[in-house]
N, C-alpha and C. Protein backbone atom coordinates (compact mmCIF):
# COMPACT_ATOMS: atom_id res chain seq x y z
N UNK A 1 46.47 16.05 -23.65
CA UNK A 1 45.30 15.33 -24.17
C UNK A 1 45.05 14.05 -23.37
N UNK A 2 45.95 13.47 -23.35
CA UNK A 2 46.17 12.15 -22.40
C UNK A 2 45.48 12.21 -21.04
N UNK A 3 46.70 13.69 -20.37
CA UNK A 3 45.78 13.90 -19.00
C UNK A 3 44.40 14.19 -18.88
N UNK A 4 43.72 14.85 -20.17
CA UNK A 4 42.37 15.55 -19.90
C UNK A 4 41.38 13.98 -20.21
N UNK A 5 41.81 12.94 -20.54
CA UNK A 5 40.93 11.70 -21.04
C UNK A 5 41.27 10.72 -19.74
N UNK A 6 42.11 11.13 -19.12
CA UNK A 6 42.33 10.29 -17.55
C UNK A 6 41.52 11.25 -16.17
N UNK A 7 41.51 12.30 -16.76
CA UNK A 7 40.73 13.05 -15.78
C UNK A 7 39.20 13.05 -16.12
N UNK A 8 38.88 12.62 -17.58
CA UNK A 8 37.26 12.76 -17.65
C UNK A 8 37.03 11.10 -17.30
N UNK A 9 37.97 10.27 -17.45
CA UNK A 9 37.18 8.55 -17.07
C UNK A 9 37.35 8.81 -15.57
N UNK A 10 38.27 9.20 -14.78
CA UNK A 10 38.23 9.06 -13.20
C UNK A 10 36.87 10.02 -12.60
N UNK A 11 36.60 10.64 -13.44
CA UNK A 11 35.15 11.98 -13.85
C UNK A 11 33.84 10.72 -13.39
N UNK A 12 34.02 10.24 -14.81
CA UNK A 12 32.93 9.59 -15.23
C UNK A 12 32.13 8.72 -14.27
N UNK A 13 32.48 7.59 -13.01
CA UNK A 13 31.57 6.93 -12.11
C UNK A 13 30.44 8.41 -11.45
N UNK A 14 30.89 9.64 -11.21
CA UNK A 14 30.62 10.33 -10.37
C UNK A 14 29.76 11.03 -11.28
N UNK A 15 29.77 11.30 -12.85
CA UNK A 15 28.74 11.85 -13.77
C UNK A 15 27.76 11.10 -13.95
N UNK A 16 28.02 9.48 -13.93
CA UNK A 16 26.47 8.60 -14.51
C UNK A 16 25.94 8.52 -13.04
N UNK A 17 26.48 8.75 -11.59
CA UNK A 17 25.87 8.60 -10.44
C UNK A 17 24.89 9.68 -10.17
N UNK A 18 25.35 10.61 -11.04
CA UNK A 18 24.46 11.97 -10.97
C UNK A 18 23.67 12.00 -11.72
N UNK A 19 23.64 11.16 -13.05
CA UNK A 19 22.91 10.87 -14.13
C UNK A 19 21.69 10.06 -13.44
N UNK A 20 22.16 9.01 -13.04
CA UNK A 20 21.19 8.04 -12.47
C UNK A 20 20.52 8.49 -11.06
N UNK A 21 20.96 9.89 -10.25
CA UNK A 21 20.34 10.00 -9.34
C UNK A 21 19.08 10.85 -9.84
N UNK A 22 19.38 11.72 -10.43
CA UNK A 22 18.90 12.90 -11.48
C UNK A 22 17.74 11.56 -11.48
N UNK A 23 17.67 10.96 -12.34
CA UNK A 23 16.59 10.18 -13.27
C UNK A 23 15.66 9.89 -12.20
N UNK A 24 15.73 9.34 -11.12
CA UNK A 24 15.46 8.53 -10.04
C UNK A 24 14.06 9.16 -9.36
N UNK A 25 14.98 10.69 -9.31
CA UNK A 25 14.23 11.76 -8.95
C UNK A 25 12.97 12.59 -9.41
N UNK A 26 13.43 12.40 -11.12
CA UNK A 26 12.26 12.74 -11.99
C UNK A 26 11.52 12.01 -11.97
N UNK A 27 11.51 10.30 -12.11
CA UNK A 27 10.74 9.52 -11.80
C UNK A 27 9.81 9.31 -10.64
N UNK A 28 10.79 9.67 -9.70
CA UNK A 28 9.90 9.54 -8.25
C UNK A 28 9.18 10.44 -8.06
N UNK A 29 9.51 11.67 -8.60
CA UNK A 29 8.51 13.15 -8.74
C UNK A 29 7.19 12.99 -9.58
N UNK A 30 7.10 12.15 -10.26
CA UNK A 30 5.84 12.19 -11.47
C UNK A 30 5.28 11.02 -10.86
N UNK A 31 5.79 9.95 -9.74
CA UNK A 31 4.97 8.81 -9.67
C UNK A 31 4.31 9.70 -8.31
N UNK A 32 4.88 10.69 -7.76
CA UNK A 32 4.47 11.50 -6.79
C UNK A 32 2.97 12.23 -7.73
N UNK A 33 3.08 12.73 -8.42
CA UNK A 33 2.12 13.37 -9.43
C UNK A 33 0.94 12.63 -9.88
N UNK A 34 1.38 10.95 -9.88
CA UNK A 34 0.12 9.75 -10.39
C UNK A 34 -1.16 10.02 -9.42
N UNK A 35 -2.32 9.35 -10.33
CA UNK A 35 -3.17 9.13 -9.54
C UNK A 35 -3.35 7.52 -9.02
N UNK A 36 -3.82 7.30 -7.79
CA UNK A 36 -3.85 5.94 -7.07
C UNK A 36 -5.40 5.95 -7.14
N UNK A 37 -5.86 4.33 -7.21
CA UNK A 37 -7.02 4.09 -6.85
C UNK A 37 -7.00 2.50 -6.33
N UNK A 38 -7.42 2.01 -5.22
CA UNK A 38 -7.88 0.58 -4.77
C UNK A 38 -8.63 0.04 -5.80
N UNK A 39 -8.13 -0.69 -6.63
CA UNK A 39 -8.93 -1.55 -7.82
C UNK A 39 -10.11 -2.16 -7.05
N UNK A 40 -9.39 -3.20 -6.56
CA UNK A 40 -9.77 -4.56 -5.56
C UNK A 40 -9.17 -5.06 -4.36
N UNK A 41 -10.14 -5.76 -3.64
CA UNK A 41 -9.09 -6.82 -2.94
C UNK A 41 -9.50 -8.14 -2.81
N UNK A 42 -8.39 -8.93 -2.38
CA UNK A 42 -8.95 -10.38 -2.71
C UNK A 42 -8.19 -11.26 -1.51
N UNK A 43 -8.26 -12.19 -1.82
CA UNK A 43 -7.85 -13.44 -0.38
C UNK A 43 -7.87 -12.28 0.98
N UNK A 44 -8.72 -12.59 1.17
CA UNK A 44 -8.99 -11.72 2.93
C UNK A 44 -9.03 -12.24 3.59
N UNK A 45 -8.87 -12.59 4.94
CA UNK A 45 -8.52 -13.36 5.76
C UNK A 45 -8.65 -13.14 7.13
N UNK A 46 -9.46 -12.74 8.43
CA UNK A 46 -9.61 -12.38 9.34
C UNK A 46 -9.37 -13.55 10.26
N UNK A 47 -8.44 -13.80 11.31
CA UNK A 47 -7.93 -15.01 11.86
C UNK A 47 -8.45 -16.49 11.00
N UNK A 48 -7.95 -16.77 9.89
CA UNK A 48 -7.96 -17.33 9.45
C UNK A 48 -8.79 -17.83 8.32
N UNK A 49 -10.40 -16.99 8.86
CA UNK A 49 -11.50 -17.41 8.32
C UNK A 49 -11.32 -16.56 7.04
N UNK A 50 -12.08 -16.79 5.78
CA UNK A 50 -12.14 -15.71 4.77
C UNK A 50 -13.34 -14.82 5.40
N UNK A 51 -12.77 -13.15 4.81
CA UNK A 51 -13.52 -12.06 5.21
C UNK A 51 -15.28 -12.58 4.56
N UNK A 52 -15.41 -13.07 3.41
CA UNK A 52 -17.01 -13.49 2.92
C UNK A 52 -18.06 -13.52 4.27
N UNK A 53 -17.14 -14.18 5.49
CA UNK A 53 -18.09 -14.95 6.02
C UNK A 53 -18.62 -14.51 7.11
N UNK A 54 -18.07 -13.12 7.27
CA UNK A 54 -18.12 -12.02 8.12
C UNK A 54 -19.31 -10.66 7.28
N UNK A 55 -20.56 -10.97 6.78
CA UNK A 55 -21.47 -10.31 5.92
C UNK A 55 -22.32 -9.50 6.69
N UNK A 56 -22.44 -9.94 8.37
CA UNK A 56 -23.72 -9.36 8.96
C UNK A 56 -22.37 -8.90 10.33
N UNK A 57 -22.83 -7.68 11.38
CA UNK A 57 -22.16 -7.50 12.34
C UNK A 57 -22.15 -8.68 13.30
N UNK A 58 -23.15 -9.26 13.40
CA UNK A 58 -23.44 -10.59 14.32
C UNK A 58 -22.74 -11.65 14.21
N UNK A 59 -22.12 -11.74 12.66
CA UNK A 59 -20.81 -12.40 11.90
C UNK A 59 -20.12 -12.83 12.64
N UNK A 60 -19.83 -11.22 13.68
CA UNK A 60 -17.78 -11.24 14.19
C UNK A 60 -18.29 -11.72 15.71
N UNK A 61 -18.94 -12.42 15.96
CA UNK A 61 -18.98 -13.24 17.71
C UNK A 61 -18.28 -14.01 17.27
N UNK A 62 -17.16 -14.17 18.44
CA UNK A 62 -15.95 -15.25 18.63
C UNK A 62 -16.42 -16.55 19.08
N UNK A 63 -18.20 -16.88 19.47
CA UNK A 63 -18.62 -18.16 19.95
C UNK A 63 -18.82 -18.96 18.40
N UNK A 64 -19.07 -18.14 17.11
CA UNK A 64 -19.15 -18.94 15.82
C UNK A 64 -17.70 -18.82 15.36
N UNK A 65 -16.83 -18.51 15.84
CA UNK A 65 -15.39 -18.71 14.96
C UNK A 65 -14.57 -18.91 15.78
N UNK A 66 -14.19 -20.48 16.07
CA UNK A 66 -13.59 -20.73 17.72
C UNK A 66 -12.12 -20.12 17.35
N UNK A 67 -11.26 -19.98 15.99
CA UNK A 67 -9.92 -19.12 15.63
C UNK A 67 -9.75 -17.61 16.26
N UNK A 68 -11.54 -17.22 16.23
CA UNK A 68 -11.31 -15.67 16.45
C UNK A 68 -11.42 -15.43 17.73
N UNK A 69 -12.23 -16.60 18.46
CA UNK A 69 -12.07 -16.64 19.88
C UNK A 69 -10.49 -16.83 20.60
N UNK A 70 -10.14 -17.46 19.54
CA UNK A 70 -8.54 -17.98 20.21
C UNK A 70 -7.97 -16.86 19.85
N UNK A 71 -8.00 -15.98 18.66
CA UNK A 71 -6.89 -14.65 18.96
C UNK A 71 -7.28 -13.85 19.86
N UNK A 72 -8.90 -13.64 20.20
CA UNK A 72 -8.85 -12.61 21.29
C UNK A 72 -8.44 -12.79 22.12
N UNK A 73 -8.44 -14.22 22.71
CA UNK A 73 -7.94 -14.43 24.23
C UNK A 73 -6.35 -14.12 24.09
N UNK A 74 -5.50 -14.86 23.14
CA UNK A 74 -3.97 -14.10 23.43
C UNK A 74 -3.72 -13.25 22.42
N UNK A 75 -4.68 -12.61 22.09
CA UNK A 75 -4.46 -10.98 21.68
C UNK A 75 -3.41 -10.80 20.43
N UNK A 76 -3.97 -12.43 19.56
CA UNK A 76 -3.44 -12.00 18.17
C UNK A 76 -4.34 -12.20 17.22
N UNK A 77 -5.15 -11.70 16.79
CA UNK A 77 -5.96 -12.36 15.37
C UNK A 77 -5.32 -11.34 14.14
N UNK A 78 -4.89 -12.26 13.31
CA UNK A 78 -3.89 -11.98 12.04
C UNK A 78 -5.08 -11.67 10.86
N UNK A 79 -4.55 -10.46 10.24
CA UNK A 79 -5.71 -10.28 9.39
C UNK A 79 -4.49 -9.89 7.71
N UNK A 80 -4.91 -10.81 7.00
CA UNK A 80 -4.30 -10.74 5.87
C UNK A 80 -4.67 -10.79 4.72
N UNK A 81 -4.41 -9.61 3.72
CA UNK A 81 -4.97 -9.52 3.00
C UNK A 81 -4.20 -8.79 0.99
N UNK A 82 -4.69 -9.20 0.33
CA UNK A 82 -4.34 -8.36 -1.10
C UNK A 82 -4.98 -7.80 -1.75
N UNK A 83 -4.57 -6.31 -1.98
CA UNK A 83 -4.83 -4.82 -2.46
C UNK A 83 -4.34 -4.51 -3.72
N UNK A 84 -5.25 -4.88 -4.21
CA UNK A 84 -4.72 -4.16 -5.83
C UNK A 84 -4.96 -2.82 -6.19
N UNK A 85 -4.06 -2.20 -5.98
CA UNK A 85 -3.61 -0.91 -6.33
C UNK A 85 -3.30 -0.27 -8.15
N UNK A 86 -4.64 0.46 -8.71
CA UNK A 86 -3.98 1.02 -9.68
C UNK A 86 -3.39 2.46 -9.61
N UNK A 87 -2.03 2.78 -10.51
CA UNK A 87 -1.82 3.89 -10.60
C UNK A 87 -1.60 4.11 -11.76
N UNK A 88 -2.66 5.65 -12.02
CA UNK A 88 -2.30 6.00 -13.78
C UNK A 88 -1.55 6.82 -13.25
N UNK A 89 -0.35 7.39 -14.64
CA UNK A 89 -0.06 8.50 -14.80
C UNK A 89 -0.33 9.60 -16.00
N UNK A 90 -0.81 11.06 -15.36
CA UNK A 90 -1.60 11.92 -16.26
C UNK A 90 -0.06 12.27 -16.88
N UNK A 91 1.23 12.25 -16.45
CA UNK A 91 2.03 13.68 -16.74
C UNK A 91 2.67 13.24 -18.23
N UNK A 92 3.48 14.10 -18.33
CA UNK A 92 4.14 14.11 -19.89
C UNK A 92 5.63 12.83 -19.65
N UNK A 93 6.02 12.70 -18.06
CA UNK A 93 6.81 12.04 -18.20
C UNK A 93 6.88 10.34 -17.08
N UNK A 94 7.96 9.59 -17.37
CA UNK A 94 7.95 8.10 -17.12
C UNK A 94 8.07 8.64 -15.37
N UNK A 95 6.98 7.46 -14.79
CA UNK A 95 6.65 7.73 -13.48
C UNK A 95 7.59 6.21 -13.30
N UNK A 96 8.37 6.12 -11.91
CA UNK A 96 8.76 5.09 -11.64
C UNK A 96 9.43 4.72 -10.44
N UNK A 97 9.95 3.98 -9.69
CA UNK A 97 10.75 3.49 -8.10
C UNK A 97 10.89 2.09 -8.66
N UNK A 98 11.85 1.78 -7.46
CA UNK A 98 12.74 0.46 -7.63
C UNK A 98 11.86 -0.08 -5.96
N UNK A 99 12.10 0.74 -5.00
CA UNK A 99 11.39 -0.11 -3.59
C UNK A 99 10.27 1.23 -3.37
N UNK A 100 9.57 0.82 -2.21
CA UNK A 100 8.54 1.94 -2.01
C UNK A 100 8.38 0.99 -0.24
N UNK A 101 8.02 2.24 0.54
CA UNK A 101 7.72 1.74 1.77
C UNK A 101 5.77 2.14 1.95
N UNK A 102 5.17 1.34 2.54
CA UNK A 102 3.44 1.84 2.55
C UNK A 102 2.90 1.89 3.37
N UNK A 103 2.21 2.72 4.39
CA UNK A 103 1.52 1.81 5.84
C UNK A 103 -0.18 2.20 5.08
N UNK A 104 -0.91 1.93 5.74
CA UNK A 104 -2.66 1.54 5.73
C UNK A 104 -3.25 2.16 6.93
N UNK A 105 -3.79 3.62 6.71
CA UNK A 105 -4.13 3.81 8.34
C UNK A 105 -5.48 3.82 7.89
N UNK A 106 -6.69 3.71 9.21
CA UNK A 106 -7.80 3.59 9.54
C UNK A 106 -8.40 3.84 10.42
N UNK A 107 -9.13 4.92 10.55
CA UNK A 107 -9.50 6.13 11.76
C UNK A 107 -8.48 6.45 12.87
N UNK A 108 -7.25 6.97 12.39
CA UNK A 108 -6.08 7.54 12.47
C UNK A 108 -5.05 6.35 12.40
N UNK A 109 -5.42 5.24 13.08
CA UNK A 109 -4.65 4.00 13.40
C UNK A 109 -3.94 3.51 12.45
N UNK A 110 -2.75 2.92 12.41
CA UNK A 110 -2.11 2.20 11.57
C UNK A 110 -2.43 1.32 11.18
N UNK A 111 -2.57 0.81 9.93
CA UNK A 111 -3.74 -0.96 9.86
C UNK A 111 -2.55 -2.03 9.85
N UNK A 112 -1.63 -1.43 8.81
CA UNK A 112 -0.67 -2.30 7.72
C UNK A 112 0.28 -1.50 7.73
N UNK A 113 1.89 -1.98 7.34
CA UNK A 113 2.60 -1.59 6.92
C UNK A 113 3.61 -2.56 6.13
N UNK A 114 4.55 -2.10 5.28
CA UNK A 114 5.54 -3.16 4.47
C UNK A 114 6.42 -2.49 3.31
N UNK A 115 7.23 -2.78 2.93
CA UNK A 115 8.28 -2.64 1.73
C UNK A 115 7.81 -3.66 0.71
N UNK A 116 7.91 -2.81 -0.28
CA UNK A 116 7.71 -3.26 -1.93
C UNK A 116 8.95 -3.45 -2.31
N UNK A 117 9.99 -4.62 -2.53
CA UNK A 117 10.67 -4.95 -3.57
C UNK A 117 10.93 -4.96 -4.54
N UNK A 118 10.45 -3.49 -5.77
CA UNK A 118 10.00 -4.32 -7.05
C UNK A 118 10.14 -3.23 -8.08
N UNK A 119 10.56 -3.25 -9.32
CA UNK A 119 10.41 -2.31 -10.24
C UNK A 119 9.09 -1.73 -10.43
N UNK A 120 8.32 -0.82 -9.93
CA UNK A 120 6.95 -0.20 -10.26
C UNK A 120 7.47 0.75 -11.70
N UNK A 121 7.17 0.79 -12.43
CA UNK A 121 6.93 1.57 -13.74
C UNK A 121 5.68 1.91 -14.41
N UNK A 122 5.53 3.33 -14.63
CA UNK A 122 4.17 3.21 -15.10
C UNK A 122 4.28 4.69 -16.45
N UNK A 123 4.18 3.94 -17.44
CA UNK A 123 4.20 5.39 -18.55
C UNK A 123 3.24 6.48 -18.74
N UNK A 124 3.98 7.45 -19.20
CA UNK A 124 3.33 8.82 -19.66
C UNK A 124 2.33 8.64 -20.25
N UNK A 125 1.25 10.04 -20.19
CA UNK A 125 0.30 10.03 -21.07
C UNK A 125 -0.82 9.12 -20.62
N UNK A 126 -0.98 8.78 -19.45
CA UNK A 126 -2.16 8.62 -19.13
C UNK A 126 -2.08 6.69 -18.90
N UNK A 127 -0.50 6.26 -19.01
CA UNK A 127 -0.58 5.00 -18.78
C UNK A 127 -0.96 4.00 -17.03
N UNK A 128 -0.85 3.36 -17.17
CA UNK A 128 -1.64 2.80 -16.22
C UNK A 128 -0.99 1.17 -15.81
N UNK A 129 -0.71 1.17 -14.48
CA UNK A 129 -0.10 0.41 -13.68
C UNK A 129 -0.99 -0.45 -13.04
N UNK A 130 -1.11 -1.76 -12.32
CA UNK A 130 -1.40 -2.25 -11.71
C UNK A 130 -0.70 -3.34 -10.46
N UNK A 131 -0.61 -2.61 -9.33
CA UNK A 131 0.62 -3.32 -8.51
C UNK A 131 -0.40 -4.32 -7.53
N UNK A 132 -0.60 -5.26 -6.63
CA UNK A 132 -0.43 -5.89 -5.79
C UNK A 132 0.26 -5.74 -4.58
N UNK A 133 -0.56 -5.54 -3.47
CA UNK A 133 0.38 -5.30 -2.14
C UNK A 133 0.14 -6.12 -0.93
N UNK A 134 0.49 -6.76 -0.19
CA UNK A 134 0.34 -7.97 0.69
C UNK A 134 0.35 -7.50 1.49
N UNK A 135 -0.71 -7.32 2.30
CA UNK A 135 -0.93 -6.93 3.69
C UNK A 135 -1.06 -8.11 4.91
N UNK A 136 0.12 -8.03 5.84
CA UNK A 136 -0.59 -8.53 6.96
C UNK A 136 -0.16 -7.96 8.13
N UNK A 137 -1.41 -8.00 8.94
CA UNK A 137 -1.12 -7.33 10.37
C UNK A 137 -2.02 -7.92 11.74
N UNK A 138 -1.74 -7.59 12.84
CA UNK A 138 -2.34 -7.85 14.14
C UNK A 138 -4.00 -7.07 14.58
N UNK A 139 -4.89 -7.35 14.15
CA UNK A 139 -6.36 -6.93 14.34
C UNK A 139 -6.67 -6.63 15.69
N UNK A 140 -5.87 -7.42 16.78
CA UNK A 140 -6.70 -6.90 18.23
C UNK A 140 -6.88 -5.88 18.33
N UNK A 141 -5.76 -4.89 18.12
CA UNK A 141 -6.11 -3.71 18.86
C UNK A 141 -7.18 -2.82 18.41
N UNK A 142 -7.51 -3.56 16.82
CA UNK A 142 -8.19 -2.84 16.07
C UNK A 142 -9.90 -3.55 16.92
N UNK A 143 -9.97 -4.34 16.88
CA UNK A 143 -10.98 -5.00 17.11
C UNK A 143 -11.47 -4.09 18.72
N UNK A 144 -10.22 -4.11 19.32
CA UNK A 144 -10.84 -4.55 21.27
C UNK A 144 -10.99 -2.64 21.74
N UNK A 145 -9.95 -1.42 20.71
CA UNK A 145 -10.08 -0.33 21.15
C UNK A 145 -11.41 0.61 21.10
N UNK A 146 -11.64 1.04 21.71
CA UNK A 146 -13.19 1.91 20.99
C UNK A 146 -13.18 3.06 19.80
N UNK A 147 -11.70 3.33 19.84
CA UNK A 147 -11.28 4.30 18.98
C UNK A 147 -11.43 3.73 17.70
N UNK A 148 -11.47 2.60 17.77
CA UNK A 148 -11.38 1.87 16.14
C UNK A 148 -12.24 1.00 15.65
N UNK A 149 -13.14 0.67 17.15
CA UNK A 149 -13.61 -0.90 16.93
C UNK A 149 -14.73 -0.39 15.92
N UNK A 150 -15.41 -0.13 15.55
CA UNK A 150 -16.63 0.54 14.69
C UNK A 150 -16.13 0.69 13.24
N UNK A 151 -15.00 1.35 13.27
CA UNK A 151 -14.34 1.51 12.09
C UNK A 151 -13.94 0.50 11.60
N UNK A 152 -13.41 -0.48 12.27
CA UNK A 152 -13.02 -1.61 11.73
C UNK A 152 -14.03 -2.75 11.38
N UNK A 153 -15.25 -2.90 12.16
CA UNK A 153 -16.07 -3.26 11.77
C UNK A 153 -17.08 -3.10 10.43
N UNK A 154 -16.80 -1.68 10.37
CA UNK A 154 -17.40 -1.59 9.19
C UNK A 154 -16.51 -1.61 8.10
N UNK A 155 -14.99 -1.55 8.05
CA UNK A 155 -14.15 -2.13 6.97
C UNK A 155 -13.95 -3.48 6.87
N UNK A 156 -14.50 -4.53 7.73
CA UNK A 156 -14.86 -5.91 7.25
C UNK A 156 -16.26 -6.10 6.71
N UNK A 157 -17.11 -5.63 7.19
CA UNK A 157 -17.90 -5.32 6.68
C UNK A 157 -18.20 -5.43 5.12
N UNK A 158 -17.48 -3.97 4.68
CA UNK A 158 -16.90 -3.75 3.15
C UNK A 158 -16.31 -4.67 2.36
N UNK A 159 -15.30 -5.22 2.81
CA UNK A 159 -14.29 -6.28 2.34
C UNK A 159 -15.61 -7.42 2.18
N UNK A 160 -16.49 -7.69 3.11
CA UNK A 160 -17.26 -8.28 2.84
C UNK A 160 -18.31 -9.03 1.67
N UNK A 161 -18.17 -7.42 1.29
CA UNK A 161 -19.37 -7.49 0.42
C UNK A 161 -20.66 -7.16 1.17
N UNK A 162 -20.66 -7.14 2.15
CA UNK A 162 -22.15 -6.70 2.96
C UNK A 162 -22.62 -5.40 1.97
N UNK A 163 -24.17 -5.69 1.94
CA UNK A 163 -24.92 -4.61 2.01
C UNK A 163 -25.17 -3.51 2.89
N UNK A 164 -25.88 -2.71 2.69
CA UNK A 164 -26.32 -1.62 3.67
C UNK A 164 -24.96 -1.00 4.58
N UNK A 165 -23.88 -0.95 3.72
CA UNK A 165 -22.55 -0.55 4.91
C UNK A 165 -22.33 0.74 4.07
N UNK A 166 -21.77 1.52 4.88
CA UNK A 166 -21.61 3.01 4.75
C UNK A 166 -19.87 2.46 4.13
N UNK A 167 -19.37 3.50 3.29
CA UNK A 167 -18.32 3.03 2.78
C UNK A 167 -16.66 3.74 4.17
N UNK A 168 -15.63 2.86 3.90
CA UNK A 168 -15.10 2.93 5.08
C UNK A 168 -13.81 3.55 4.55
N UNK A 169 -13.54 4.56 4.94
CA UNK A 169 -12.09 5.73 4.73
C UNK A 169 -10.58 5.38 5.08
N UNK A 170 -9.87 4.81 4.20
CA UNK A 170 -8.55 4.34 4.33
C UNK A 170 -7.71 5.34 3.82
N UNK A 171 -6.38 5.40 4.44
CA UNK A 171 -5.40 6.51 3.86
C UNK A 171 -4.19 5.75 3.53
N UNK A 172 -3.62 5.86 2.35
CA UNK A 172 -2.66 4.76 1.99
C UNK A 172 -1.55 6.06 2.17
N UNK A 173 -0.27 5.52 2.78
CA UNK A 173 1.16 6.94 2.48
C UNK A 173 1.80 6.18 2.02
N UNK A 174 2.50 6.44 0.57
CA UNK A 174 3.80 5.79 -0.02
C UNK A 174 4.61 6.47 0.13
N UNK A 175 5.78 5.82 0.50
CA UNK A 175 7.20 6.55 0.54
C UNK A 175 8.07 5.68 -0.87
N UNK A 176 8.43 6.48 -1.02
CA UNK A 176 9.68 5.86 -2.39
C UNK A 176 11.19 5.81 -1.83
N UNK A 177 12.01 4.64 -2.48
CA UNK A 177 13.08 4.78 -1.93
C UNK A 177 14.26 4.62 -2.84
N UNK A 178 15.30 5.55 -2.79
CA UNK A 178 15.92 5.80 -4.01
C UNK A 178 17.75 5.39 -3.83
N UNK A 179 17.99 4.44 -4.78
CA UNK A 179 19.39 3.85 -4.85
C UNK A 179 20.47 5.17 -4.96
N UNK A 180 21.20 4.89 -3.86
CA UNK A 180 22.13 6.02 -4.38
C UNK A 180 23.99 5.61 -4.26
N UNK A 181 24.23 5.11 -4.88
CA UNK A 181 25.19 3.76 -5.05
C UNK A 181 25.03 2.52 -3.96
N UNK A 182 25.62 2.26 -3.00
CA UNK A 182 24.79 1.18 -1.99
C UNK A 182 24.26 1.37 -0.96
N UNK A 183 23.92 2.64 -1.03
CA UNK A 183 22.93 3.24 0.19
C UNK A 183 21.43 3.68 -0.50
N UNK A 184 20.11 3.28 0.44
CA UNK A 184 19.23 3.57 0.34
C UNK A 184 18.54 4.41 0.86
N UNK A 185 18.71 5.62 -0.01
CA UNK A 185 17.91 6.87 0.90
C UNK A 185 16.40 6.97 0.46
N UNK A 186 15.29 7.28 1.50
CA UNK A 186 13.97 7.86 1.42
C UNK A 186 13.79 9.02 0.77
N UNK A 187 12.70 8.79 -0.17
CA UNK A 187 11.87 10.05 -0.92
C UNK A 187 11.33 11.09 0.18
N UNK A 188 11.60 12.50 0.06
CA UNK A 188 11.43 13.32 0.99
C UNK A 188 9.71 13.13 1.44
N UNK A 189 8.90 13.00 2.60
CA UNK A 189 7.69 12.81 2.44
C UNK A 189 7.15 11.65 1.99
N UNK A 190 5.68 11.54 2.47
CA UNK A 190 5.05 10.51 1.69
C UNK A 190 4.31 10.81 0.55
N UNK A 191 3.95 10.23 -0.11
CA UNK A 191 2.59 10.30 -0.90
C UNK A 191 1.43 9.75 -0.57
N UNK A 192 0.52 10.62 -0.44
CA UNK A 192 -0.73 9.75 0.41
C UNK A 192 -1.84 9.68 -0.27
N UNK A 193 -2.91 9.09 -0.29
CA UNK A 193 -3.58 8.36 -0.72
C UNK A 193 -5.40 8.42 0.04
N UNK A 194 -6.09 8.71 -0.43
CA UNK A 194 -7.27 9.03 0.94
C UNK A 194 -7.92 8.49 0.09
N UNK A 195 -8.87 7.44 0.60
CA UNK A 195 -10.11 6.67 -0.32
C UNK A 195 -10.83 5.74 0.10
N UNK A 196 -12.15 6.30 -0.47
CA UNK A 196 -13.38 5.40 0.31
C UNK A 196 -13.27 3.81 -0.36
N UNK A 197 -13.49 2.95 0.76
CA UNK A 197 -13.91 1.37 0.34
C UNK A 197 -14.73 0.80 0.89
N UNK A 198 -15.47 0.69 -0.53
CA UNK A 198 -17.23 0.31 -0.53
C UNK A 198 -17.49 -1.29 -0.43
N UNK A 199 -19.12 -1.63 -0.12
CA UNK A 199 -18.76 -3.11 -0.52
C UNK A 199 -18.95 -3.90 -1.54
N UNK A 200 -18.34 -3.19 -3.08
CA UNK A 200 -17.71 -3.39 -3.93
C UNK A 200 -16.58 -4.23 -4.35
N UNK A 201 -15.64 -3.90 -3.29
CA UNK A 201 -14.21 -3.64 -3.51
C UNK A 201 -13.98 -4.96 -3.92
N UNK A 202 -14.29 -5.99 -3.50
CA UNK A 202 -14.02 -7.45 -3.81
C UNK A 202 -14.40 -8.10 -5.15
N UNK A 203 -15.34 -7.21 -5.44
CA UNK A 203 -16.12 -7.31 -7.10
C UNK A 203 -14.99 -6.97 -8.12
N UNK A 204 -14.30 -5.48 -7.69
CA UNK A 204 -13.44 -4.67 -8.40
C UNK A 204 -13.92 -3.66 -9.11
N UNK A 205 -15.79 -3.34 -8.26
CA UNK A 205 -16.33 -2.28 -9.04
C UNK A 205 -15.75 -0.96 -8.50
């Protein structure tokens, strides 16, 4: 009896590790299952200036924004920004992650990328999350390539608030990342995300 209660506690770290990986998994599977939508975004920031002030294409000449003149010439203009991200969940069960990795692509290009730190939880039955994600990244290439420059123009544009802009196609991929005693392994795949942003988005319509 003795031995079989020394053999189920020396058991036991290796049953709740399976317990807790188990869980991790169901969770990360149903937040895989959520639906995502871009609420809003807010503090925008295109080398420094706020995105507002960028409303017309004629906006982005670097002779009215001597900052944006100065990143083109050494080929950094920092564009930073926050994405409020909702996610419901439809399923029967608790959607959830502890970190999540995200990039931001935009007419194939990478916009953004970063790690989430953070308990995301979002309940069954149709409950509903609202996360925050801090974007910042390097605009030249977006600005100076031809592959992008249009596209990107018209996603400041948007962020804008401009009128008359055709709405601009972002693909968000989440990766989830799952504790597995002190190693951090990746959720198989991403979860991705495809969605138009209108020039709304700053309203939060």
């Amino acid at each position: 009896m003795k031995k079989g209660i020394i053999v189920l506690l020396a058991a036991l770290p290796l049953l709740l590790s399976r317990c807790s990986v188990n869980q991790q998994l169901s969770q990360a599977k149903a937040l895989g299952d959520c639906r995502y939508t871009i609420a809003s975004a807010d503090s925008v920031f295109l080398a420094g200036t706020d995105i507002r002030e960028f409303r017309k294409l004629e906006d982005l000449n670097p002779a009215r924004f001597p900052r944006l003149a100065a990143g083109l010439l050494t080929r950094n203009v920092p564009l930073d920004a926050r994405i409020n991200l909702d996610i419901t969940n439809p399923t029967n069960k608790l959607a959830g992650i502890n970190q999540l990795e995200y990039k931001v692509i935009l007419a194939g290009q990478e916009l953004f990328n970063g790690f989430l730190n953070q308990r995301i939880e979002v309940q069954p039955g149709g409950g509903r999350t609202r996360i925050p994600v801090r974007l910042n990244a390097n605009a030249y290439q977006l600005l100076t390539d031809a592959k992008t420059r249009d596209a990107f123009t018209q996603l400041v544009q948007n962020l804008s608030g401009s009128s008359g802009t055709q709405p601009s196609k972002l693909t968000i991929k989440i990766k989830p990342t799952l504790a597995l005693g002190n190693k951090a392994v990746n959720y198989p795949g991403y979860i991705t995300i495809d969605q138009e942003v209108t020039n709304k988005i700053l309203l939060g319509n």
